[in-house]
Protein backbone atom coordinates (compact mmCIF):
# COMPACT_ATOMS: atom_id res chain seq x y z
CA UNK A 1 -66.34 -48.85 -18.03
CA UNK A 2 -65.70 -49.78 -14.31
CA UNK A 3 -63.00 -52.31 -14.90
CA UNK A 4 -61.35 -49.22 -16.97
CA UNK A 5 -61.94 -46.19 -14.22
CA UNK A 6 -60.41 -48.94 -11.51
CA UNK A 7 -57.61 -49.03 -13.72
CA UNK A 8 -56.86 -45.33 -13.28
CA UNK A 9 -56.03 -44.97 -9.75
CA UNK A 10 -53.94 -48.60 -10.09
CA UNK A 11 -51.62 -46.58 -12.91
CA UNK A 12 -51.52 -43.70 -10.75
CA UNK A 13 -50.52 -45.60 -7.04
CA UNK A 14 -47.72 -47.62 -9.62
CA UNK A 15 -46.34 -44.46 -10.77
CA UNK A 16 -46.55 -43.01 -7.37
CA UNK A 17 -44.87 -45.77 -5.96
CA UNK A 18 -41.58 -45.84 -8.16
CA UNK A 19 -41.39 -41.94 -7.28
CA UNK A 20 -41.09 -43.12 -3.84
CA UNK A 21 -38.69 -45.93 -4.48
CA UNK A 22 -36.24 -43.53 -6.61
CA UNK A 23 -36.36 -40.70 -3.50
CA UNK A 24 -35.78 -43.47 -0.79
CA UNK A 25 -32.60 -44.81 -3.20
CA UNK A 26 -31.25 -41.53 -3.29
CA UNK A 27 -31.79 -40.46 0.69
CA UNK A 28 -30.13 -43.87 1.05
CA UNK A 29 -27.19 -43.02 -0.82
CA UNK A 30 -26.89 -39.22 0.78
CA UNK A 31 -23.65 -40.12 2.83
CA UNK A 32 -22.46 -37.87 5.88
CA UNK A 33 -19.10 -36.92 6.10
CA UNK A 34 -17.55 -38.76 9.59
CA UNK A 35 -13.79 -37.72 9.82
CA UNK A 36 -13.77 -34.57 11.51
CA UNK A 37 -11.46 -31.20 9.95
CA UNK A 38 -8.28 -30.63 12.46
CA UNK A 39 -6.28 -28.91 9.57
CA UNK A 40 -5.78 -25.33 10.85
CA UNK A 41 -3.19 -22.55 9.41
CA UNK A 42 -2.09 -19.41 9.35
CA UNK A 43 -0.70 -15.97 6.82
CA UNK A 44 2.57 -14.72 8.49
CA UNK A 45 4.41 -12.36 5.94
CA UNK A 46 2.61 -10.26 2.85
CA UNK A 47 4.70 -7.85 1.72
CA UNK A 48 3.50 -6.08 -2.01
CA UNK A 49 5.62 -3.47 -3.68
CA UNK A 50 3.82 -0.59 -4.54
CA UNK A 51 3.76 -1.34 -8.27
CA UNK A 52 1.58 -4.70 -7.11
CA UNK A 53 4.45 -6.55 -9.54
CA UNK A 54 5.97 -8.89 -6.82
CA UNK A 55 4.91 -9.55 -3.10
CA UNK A 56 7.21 -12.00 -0.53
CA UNK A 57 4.47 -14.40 1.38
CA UNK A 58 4.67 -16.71 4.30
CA UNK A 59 2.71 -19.39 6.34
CA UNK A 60 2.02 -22.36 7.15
CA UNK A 61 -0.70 -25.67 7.40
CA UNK A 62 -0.65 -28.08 10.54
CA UNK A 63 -2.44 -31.30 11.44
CA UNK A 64 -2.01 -33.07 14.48
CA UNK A 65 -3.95 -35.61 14.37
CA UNK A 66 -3.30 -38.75 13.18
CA UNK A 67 -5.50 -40.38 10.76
CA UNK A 68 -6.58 -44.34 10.63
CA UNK A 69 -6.82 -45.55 6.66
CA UNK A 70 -9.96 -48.49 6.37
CA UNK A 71 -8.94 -51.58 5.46
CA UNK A 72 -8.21 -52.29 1.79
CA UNK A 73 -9.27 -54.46 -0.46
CA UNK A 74 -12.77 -56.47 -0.33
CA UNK A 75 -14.26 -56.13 3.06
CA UNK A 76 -18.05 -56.68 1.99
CA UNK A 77 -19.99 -60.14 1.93
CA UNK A 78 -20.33 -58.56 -2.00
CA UNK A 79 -16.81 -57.76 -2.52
CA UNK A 80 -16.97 -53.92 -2.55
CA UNK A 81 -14.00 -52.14 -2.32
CA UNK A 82 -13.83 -48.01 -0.66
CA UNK A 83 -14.64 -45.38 -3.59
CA UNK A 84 -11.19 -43.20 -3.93
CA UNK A 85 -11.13 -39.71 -5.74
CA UNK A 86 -9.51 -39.73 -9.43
CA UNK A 87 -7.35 -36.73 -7.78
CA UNK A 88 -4.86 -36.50 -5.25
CA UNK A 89 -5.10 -36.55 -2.05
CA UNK A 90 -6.02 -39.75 -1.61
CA UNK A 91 -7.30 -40.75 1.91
CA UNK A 92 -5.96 -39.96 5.05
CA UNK A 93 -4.13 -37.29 2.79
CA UNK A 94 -4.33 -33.36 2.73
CA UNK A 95 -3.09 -30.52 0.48
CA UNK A 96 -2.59 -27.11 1.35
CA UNK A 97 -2.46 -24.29 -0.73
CA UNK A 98 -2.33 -19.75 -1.22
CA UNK A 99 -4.34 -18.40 -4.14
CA UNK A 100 -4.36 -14.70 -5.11
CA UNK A 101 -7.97 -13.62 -6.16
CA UNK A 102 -10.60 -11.17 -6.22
CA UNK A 103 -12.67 -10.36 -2.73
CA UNK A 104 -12.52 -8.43 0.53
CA UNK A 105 -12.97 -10.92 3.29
CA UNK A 106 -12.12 -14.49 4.08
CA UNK A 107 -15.96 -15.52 3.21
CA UNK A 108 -14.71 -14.95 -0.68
CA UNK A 109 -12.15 -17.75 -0.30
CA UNK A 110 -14.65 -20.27 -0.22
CA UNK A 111 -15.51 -19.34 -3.42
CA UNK A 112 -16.08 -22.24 -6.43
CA UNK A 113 -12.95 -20.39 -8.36
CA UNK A 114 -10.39 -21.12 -5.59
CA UNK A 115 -10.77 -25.00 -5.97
CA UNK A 116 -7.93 -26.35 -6.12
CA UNK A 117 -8.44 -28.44 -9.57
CA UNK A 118 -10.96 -25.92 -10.92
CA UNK A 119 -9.47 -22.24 -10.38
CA UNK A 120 -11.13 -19.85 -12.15
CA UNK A 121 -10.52 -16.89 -13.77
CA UNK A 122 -8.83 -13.88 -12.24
CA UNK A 123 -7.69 -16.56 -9.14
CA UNK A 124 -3.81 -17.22 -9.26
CA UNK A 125 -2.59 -19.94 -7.27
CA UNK A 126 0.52 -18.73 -5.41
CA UNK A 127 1.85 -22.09 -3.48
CA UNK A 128 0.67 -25.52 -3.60
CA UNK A 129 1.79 -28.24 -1.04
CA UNK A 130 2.90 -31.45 -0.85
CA UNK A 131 0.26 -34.14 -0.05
CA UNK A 132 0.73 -34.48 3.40
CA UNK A 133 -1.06 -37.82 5.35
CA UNK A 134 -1.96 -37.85 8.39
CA UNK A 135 -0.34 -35.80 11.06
CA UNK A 136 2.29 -33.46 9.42
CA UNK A 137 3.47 -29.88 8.72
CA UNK A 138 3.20 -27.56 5.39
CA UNK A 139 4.80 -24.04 5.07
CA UNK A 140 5.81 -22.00 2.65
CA UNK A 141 8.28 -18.74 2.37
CA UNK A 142 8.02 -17.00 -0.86
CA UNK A 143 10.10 -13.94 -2.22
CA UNK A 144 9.48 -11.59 -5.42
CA UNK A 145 6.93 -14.03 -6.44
CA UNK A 146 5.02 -12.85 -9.46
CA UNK A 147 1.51 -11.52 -8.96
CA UNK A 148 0.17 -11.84 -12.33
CA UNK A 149 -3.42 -9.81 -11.47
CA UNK A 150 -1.93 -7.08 -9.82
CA UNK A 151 -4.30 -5.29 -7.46
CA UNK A 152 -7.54 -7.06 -9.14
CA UNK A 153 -6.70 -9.27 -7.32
CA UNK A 154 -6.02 -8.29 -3.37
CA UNK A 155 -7.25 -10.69 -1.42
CA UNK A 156 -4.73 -13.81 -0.09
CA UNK A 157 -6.47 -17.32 0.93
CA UNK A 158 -4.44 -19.98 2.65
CA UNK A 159 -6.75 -22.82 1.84
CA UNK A 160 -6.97 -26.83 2.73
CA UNK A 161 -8.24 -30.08 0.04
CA UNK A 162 -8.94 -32.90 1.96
CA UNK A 163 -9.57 -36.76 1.89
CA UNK A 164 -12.52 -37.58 3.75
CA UNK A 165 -14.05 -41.00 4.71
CA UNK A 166 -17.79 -40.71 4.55
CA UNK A 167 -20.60 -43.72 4.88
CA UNK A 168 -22.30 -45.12 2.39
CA UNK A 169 -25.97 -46.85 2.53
CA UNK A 170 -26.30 -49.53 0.09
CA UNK A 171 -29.72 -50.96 -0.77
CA UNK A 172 -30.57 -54.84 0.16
CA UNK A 173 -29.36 -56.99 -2.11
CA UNK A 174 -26.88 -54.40 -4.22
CA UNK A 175 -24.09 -56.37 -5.62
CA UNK A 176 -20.36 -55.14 -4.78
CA UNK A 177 -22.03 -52.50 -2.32
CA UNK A 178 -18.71 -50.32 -1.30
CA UNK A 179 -18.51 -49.92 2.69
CA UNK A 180 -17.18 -46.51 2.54
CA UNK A 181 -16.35 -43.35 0.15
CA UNK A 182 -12.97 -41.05 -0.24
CA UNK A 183 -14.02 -37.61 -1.37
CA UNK A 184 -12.64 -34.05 -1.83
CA UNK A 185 -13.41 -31.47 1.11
CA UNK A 186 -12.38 -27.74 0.57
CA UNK A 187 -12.19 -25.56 3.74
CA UNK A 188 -10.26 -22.12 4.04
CA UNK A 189 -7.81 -21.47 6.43
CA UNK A 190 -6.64 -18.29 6.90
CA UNK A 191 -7.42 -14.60 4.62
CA UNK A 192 -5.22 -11.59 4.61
CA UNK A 193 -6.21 -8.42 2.24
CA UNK A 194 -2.64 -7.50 0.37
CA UNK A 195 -1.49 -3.89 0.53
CA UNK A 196 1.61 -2.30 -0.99
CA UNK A 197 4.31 -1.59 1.45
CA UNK A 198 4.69 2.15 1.92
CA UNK A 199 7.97 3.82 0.98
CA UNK A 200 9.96 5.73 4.22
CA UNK A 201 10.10 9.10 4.44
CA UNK A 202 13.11 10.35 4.25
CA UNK A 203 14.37 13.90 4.98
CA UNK A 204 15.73 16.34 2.30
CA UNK A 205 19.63 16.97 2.42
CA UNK A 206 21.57 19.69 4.07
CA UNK A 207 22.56 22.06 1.27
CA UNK A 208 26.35 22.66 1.24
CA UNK A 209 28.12 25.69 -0.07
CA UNK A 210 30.45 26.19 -2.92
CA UNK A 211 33.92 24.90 -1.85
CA UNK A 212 36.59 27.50 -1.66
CA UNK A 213 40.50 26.78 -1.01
CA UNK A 214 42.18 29.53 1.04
CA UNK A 215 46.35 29.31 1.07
CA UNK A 216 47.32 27.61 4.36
CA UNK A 217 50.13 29.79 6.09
CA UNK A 218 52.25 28.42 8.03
CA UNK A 219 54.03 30.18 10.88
CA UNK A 220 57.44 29.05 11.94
CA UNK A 221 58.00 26.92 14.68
CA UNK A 222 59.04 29.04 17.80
CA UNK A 223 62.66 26.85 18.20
CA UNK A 224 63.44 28.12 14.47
CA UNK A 225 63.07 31.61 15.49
CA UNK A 226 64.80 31.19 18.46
CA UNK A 227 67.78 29.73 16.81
CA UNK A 228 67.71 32.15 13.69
CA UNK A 229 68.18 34.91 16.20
CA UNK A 230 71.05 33.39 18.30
CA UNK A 231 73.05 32.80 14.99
CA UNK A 232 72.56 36.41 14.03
CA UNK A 233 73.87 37.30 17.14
CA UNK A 234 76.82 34.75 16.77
CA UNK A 235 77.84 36.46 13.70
CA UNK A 236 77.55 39.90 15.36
CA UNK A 237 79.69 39.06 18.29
CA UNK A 238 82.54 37.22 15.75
CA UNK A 239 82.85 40.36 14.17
CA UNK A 240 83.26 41.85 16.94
CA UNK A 241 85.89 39.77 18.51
CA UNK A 242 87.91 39.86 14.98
CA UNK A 243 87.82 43.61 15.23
CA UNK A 244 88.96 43.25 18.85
CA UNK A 245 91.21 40.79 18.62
CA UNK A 246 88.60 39.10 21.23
CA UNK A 247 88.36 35.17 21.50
CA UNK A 248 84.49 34.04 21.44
CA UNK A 249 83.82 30.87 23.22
CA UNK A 250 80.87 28.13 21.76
CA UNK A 251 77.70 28.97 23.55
CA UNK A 252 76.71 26.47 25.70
CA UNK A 253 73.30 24.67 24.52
CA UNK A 254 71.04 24.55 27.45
CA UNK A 255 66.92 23.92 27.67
CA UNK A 256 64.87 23.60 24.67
CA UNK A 257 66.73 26.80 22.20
CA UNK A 258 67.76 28.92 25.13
CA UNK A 259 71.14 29.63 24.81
CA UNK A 260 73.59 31.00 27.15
CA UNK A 261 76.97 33.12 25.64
CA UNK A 262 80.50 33.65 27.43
CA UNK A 263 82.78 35.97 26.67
CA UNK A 264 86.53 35.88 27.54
CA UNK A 265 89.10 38.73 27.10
């Protein structure tokens, strides 16, 4: 009976001590992320029409730092080799990217649904980037771009992926032990909460009357009234003269239609 009951708390310290051994492997493996975030960006156009149809976006992703890639290939005593994502980016590397989705303040774009390789439902992803490495530039300058959720979904993210070289712990004795990781970091950049572009006012038209067309009369130029009268005249005098027997001279043509008449006997 004794060499049973001092087998009890031997079974129980054994268990206990693998449950200590599997939570030290796992704090060992718990790697910190060491490259520091320097992406930064910002929204500079949203424009909506009011039917939320079509909006025209704008902005932009910088970096400007440069990055230092670890060496490749085997660099362990064990030949491990740095863990790389499945997924682009790779390290060093950086995509930015605008989704559309549900929210009301930039806290919502760090939502699970506006990963980049697992958007979710009601999320539409608006622009995605180039991989960029290292130091670089990504923009974009979208018109009449399609908003497929309409105004369920308001709320613009300008959003980062990056490549990030964190440390890993191997335990003693852990063949091909890797000296680093690559993983995926999400961070959000900039928010901007969409609203339809309102319409200018503009003012009613002047009515206008009914068009009426008066005759246009015409008086006759002064000179042609002058002239009219001196050749009734003319005509008075020859008759006159013939009557007579009386020679009438041409009247001499002097300033504008002023005429002046002489008569000889």
């Amino acid at each position: 009976m004794r060499g049973r009951e001092s087998d009890i708390p031997l079974v129980t310290l054994t268990i206990f001590g693998l449950f200590l051994l599997a939570v030290s492997t796992a704090l060992a493996l718990v790697i910190p992320a060491t490259a520091a975030a320097s992406v930064t960006g910002d929204i500079t156009r949203t424009e909506v029409d009011q039917g939320w149809t079509t909006a025209a976006l704008a902005g932009l992703a910088v970096e400007e730092l440069d990055c230092e890639e670890g060496p490749e290939g085997p660099v362990s005593p064990e030949g491990g080799t740095p863990v790389q994502p499945k997924t682009p980016p790779s390290e060093c590397g950086w995509i930015a990217y605008a989704t559309v989705g549900p929210g009301t303040s930039i806290s919502d774009c760090s939502s699970s649904t506006r990963r980049l390789n697992s958007i979710g439902t009601g999320v539409q992803v608006l622009w995605e980037g180039e991989e960029v490495r290292g130091a670089g530039l990504a923009q974009f300058d979208l018109s009449n771009v399609d908003l497929d959720y309409g105004a369920a979904a308001p709320l613009l993210c300008l959003s980062v992926v990056e490549a990030v070289r964190v440390q890993v712990e191997c335990q003693e004795g852990e063949e091909a032990c890797p000296p680093y990781a690559v993983v995926h970091r999400y961070r959000h950049l900039d928010a901007a909460l969409l609203e339809p572009v309102p319409l200018p006012i503009l003012d009613p038209p002047a009515s206008v009357g009914p068009l009426t067309s008066e005759p246009i009369i015409r008086s006759p130029k002064p000179c042609a009234r002058v002239k009219a009268k001196h050749q009734r005249r003319r005509q008075q005098r020859a008759k006159a003269s013939l009557s007579h027997r009386v020679k009438v001279s041409r009247p001499a043509r002097r300033r504008g239609c002023r005429h002046s008449v002489s008569v000889s006997s």
